[in-house]
Protein backbone atom coordinates (compact mmCIF):
# COMPACT_ATOMS: atom_id res chain seq x y z
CA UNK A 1 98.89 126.91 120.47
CA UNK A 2 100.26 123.95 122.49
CA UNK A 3 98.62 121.11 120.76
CA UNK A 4 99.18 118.65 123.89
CA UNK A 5 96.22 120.39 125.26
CA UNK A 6 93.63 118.88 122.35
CA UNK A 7 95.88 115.34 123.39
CA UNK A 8 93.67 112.20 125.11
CA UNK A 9 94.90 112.90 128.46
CA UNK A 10 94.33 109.01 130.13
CA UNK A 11 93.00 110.67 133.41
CA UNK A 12 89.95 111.98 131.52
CA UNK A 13 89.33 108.46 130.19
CA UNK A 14 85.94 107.22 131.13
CA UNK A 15 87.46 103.72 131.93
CA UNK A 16 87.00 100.38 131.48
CA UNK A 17 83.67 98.55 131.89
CA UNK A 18 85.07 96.52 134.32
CA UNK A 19 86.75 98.36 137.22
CA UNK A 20 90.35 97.24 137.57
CA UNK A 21 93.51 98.91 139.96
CA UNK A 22 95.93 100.55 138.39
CA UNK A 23 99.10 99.25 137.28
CA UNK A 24 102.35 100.52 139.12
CA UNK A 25 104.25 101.35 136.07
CA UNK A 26 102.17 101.14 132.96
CA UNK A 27 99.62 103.56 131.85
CA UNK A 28 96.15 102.65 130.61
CA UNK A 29 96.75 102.86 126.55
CA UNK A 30 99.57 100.92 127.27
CA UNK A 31 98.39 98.17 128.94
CA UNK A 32 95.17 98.39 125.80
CA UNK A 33 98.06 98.36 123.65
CA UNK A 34 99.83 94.93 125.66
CA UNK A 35 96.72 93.55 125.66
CA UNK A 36 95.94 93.48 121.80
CA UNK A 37 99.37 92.41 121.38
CA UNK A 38 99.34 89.23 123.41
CA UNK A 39 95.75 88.56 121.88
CA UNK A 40 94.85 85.57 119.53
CA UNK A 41 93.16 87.80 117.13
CA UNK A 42 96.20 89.95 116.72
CA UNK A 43 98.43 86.51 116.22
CA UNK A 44 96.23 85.59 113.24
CA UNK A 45 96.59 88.60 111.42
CA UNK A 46 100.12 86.90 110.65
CA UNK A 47 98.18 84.88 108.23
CA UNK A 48 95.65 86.84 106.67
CA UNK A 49 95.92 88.43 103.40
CA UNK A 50 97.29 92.27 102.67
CA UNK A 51 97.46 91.93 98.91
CA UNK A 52 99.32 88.87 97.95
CA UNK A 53 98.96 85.52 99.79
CA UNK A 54 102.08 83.69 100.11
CA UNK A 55 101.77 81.45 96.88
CA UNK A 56 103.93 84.70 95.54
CA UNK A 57 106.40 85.00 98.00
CA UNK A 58 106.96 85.22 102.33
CA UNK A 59 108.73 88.88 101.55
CA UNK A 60 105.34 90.43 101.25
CA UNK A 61 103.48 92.49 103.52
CA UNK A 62 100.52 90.47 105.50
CA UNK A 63 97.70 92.02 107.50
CA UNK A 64 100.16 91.50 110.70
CA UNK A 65 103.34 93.35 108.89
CA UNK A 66 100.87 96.31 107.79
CA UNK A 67 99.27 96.64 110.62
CA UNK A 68 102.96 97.14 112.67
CA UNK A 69 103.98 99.62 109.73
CA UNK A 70 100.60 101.77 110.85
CA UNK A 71 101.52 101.47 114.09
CA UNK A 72 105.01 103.07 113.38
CA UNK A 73 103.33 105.61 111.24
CA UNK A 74 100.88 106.47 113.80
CA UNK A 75 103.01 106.77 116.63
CA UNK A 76 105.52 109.36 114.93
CA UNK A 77 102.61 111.32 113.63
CA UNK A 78 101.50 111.40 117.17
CA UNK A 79 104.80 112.42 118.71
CA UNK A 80 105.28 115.21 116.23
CA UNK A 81 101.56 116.55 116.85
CA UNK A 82 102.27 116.16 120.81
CA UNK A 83 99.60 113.82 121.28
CA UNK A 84 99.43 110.55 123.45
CA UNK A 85 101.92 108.18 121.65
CA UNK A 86 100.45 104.91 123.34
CA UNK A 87 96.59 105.54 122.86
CA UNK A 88 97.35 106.33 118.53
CA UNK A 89 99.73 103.15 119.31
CA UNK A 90 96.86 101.32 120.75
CA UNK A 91 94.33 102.21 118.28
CA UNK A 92 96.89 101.28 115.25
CA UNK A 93 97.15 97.85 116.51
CA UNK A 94 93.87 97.13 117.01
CA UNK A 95 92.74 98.63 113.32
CA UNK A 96 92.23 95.74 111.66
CA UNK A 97 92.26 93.35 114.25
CA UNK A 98 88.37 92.38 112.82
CA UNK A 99 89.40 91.64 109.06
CA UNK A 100 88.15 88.25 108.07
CA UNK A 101 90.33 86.04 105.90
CA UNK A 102 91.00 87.62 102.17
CA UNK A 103 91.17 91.25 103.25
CA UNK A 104 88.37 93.83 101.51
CA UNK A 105 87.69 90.91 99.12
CA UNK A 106 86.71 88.87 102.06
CA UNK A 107 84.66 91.25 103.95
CA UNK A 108 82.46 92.40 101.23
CA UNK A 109 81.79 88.73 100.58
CA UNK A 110 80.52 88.34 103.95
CA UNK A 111 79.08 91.61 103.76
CA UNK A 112 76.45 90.49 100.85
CA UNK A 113 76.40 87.23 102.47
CA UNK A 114 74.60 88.68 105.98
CA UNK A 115 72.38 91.00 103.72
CA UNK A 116 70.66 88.28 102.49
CA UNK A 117 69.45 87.91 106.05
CA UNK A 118 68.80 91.54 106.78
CA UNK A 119 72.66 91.99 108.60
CA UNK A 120 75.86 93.07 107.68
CA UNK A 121 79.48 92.54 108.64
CA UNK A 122 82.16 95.31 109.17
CA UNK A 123 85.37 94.18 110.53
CA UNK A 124 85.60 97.61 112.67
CA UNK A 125 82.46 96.62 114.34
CA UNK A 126 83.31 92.56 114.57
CA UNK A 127 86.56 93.84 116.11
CA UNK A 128 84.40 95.46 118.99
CA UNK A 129 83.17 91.89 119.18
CA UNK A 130 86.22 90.56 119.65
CA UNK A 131 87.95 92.82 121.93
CA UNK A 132 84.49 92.66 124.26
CA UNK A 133 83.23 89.45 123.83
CA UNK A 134 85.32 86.32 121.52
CA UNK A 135 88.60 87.06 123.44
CA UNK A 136 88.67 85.13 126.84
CA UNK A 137 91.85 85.47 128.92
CA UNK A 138 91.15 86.97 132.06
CA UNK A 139 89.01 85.74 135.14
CA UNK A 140 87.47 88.39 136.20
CA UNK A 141 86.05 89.73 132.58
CA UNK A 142 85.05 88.93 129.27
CA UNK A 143 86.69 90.36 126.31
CA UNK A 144 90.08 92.49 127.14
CA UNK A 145 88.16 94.82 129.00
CA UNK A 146 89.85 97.82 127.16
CA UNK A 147 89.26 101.70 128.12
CA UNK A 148 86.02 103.56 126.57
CA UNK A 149 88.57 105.77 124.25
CA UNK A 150 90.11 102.67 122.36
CA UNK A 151 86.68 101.18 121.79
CA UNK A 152 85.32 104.52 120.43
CA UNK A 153 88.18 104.45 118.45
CA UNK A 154 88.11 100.97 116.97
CA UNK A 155 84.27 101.88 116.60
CA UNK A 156 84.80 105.52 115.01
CA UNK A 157 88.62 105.85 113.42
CA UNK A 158 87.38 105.47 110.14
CA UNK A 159 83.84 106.95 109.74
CA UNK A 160 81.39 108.58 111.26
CA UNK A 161 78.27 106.01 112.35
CA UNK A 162 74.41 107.54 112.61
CA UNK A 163 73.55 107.13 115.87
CA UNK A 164 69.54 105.84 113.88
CA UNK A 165 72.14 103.55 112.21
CA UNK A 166 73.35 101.64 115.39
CA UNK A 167 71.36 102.41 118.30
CA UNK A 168 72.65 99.59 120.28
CA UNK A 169 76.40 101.51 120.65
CA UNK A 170 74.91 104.88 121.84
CA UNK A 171 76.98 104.28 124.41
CA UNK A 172 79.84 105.54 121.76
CA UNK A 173 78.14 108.96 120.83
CA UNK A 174 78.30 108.47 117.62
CA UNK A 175 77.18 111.70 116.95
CA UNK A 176 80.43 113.42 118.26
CA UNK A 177 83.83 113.13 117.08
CA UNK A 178 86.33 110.85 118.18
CA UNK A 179 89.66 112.06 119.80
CA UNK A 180 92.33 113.45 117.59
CA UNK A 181 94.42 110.31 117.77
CA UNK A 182 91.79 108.12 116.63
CA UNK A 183 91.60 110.60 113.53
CA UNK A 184 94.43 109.75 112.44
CA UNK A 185 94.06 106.48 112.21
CA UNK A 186 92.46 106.28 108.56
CA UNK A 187 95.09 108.94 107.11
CA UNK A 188 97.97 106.66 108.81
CA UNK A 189 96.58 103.80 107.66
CA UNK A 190 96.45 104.86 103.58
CA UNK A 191 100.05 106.13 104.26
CA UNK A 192 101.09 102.64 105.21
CA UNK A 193 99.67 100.13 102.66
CA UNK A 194 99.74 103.41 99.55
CA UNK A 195 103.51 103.12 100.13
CA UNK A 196 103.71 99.46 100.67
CA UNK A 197 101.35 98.13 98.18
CA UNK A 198 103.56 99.88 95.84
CA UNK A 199 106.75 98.26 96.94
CA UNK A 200 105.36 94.91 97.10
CA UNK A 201 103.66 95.62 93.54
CA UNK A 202 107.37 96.05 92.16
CA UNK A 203 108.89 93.50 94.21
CA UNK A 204 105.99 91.13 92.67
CA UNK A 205 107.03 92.32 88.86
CA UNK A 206 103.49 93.18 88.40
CA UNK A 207 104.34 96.97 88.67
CA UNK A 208 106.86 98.32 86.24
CA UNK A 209 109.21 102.22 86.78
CA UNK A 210 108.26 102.70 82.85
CA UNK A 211 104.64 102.41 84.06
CA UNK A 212 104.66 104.59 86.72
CA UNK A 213 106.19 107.12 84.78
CA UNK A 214 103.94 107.39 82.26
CA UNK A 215 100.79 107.08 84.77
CA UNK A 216 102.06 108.96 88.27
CA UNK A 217 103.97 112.46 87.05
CA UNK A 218 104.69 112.95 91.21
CA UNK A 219 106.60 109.11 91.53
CA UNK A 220 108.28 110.21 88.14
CA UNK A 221 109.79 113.98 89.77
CA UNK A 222 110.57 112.23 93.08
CA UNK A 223 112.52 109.22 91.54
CA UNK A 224 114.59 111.80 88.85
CA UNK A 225 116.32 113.51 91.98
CA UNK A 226 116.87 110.05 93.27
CA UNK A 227 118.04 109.31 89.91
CA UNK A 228 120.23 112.08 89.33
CA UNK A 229 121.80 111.58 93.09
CA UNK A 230 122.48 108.20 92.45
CA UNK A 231 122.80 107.49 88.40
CA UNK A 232 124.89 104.82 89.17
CA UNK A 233 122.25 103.21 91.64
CA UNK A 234 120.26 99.77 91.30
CA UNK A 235 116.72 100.16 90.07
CA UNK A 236 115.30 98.45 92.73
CA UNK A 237 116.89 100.57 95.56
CA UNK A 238 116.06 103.60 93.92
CA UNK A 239 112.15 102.85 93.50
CA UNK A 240 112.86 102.14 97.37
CA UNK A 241 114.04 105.43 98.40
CA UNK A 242 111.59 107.07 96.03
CA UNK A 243 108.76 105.32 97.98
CA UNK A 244 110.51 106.15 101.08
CA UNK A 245 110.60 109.92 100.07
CA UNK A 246 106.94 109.68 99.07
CA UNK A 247 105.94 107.88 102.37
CA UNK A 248 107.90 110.92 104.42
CA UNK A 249 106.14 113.62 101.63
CA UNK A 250 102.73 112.26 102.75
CA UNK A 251 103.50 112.34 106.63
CA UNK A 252 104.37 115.31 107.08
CA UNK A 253 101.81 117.37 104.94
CA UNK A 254 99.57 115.39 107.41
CA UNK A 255 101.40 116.07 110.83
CA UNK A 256 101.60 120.28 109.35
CA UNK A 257 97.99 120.27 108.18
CA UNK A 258 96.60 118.34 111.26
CA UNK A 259 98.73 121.24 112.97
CA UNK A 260 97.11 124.18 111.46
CA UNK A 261 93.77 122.78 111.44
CA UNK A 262 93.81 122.22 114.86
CA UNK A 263 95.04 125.29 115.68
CA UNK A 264 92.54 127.23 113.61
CA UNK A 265 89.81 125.41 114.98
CA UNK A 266 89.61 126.99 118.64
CA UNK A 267 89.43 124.06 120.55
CA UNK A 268 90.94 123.59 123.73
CA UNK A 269 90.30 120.09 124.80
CA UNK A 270 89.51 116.48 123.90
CA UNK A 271 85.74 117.96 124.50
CA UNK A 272 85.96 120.76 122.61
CA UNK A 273 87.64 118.04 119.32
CA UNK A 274 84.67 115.71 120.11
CA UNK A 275 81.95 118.62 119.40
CA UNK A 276 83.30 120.01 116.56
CA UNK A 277 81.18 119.47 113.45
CA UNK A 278 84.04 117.78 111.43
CA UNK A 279 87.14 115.62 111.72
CA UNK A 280 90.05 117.86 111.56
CA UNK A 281 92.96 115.24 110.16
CA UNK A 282 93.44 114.90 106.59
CA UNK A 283 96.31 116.04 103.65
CA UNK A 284 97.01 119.88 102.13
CA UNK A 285 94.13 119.85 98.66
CA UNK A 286 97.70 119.13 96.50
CA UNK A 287 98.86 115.96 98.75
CA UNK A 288 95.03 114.96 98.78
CA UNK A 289 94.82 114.77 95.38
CA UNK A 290 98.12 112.90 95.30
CA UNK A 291 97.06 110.67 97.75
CA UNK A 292 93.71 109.87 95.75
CA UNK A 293 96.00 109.33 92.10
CA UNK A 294 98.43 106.80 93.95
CA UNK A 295 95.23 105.37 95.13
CA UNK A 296 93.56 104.92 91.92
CA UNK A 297 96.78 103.74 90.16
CA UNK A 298 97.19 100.88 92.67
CA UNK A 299 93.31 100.18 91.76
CA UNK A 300 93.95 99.70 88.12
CA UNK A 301 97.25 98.39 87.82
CA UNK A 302 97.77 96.23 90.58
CA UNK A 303 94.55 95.77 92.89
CA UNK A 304 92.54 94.54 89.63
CA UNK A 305 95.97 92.53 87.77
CA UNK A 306 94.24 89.58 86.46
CA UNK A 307 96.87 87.63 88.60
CA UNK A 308 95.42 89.15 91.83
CA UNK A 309 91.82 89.03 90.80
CA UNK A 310 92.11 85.09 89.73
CA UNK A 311 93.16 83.80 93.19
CA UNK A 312 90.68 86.12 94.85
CA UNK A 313 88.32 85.64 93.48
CA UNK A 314 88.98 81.50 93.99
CA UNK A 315 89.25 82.36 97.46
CA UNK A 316 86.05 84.23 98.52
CA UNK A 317 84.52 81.63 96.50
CA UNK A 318 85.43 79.12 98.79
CA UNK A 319 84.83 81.60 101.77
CA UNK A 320 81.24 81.99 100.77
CA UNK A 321 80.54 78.09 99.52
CA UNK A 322 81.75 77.24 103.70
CA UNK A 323 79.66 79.86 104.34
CA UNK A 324 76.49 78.52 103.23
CA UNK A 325 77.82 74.83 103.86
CA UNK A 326 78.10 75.60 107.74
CA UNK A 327 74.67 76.90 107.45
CA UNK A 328 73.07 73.49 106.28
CA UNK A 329 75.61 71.71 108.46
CA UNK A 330 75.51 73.55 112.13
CA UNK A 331 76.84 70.58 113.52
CA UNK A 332 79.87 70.73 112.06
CA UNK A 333 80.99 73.68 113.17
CA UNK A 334 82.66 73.38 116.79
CA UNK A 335 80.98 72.70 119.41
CA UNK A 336 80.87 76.09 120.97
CA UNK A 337 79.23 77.43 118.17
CA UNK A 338 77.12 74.77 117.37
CA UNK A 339 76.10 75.79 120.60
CA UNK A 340 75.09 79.21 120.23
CA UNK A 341 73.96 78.87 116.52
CA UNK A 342 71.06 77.51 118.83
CA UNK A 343 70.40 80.21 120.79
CA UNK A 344 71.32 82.58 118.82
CA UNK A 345 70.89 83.76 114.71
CA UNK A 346 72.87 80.95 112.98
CA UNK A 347 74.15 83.31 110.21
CA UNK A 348 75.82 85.52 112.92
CA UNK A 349 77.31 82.43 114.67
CA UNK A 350 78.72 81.18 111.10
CA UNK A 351 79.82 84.32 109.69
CA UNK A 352 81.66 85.29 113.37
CA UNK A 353 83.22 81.62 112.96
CA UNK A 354 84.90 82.13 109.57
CA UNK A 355 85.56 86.00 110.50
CA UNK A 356 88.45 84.75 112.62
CA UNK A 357 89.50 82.37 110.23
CA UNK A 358 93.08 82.57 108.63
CA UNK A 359 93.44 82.16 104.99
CA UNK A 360 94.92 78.45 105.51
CA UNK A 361 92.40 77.56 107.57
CA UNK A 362 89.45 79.12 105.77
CA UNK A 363 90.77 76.87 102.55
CA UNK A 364 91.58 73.82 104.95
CA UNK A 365 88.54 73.67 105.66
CA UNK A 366 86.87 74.22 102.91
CA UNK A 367 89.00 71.50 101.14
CA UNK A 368 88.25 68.89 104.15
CA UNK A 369 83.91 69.86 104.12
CA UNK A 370 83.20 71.06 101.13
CA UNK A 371 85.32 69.35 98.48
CA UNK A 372 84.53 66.14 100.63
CA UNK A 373 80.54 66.83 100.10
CA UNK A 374 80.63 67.65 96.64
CA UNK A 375 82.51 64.11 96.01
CA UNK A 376 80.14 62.00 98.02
């Protein structure tokens, strides 16, 4: 089966909202993917949190690094399945382009925070916010004005939505599958920070080879051939091809099991993918099972290290105190949201505020309102 066939072809797209020409040498995913890129959201992610802030060290992954490392992962998956390179592209940059400040930490803080007022956050749907509404570069459009198939993606690469569960993005048919290449985002996207969370664990000294021996038997057979290859080889670059090795084992049961499942599956276009009961990406039952092991390891050993937990913990703390102080102080917010807190909820306008907030900034200004209020 030629797999290209089940591939987002861009003249099927269903467009933007906003009716532009087209450009004479760029196609539409790849101007989606330019226009994330050049996009003040996308900038910040340079100072967000992946794991470890940089009180540890500037060699570790932020939100920005990872989300370039999916975006590499994504776009050779893509190539080897024959699908459209710049829409997976596309949809990899813009992943995470909603996080708030402190990573997971941070958005199940403001998660609990907006159900105390019957809401919720979820950066994949307060990235659809950004891309259509916070973003304003253009004249002739709010938002980016991005094609329908990277805003179903940002909307559905992860999980599938009840359409009784959001009825105001019906527009999204939530109750059909997205394109393959928005699939694959999720699967990419443990690849990337499984592998890297690991590296930066060891590079941090809070992960230890002895440890993963005993805990991870797969990490242990992968690094003895590295081992017996290279016996006279550092440590650290050994764990680093190991990874490497383990990164490559991981993409390519995806790329052949994406392969086969598509293949079994019958369908012969993007519209035959979208009706399909199920998403058809994921790992072989073995890598799965790997997958979910490397993913509980890095739970235990490094995710909940009493050195990670401390500072965030301290952080969403003082992500949730400027929470509620911006609440009892709208006018210190700026004055474009002061602005719409008035017309508009006031715990939406607060909560989209410190959404886009960096980590520095997020504690800057905690330090500057809050620590100044509880002193006076």
């Amino acid at each position: 089966m030629d797999l290209a066939a089940v591939a987002m072809d861009e003249k099927c797209s269903r467009g933007r909202r906003w009716p532009e020409p087209m450009h004479p040498y760029r196609g539409e995913y790849a101007r989606d993917r330019d226009r994330v890129i050049h996009s003040r959201a996308f900038r910040r992610l340079e100072a967000k949190t992946q794991v470890f802030t940089t009180r540890y060290s500037d060699h570790f992954r932020n939100r920005l690094t990872h989300t370039i490392e999916v975006a590499q992962i994504a776009r050779t998956v893509a190539q080897a399945l024959g699908l459209n390179t710049e829409l997976a592209e596309a949809l990899a940059l813009v992943h995470d382009i909603g996080h708030p400040p402190f990573g997971h930490a941070g958005e199940m803080r403001l998660h609990e925070l907006m159900r105390d007022f019957g809401d919720r956050f979820d950066h994949n749907l307060h990235a659809l916010r950004i891309v259509e509404q916070f973003e304003q570069r253009y004249l002739d459009f709010p938002g980016l004005n991005l094609t329908f198939e990277v805003r179903e993606g940002i909307v559905k690469h992860s999980r599938d939505y009840a359409p009784a569960e959001l009825p105001e993005l019906a527009e999204y048919q939530l109750d059909l599958r997205p394109p393959i290449e928005a699939q694959l985002m999720n699967a990419v996207d443990e690849i990337a920070y499984n592998s890297a969370d690991l590296d930066d664990g060891f590079e941090a000294r809070l992960l230890q080879i002895g440890m993963l021996r005993e805990e991870l038997p797969f990490f242990t057979d992968v690094y003895d051939e590295v081992d017996r290859s290279h016996p006279g080889g550092r440590t650290k670059l050994k764990i680093g091809e190991t990874i490497k090795r383990l990164l490559d084992c991981l993409a390519t049961d995806l790329i052949e099991q994406t392969r086969g499942r598509i293949s079994a599956s019958d369908a012969k276009n993007t519209d035959d993918i979208r009706r399909l009961p199920r998403r058809l990406v994921g790992f072989s039952t073995q890598v799965a099972k790997t997958n979910s092991e490397l993913k509980r390891f890095l739970y235990r050993r490094l995710y909940d290290h009493p050195a990670i937990v401390e500072e965030r913990d301290r952080s969403v703390n003082a992500l949730e105190q400027l929470f509620r102080y911006y609440l009892a102080h709208l006018e210190s917010l700026p004055k474009y949201y002061s602005e719409l807190a008035a017309r508009e909820a006031p715990h939406r306008v607060v909560c989209d505020y410190i959404a886009g907030m960096t980590d520095h900034f997020l504690l800057r200004q905690h330090r500057e309102l809050v620590g100044h209020a509880a002193s006076t």
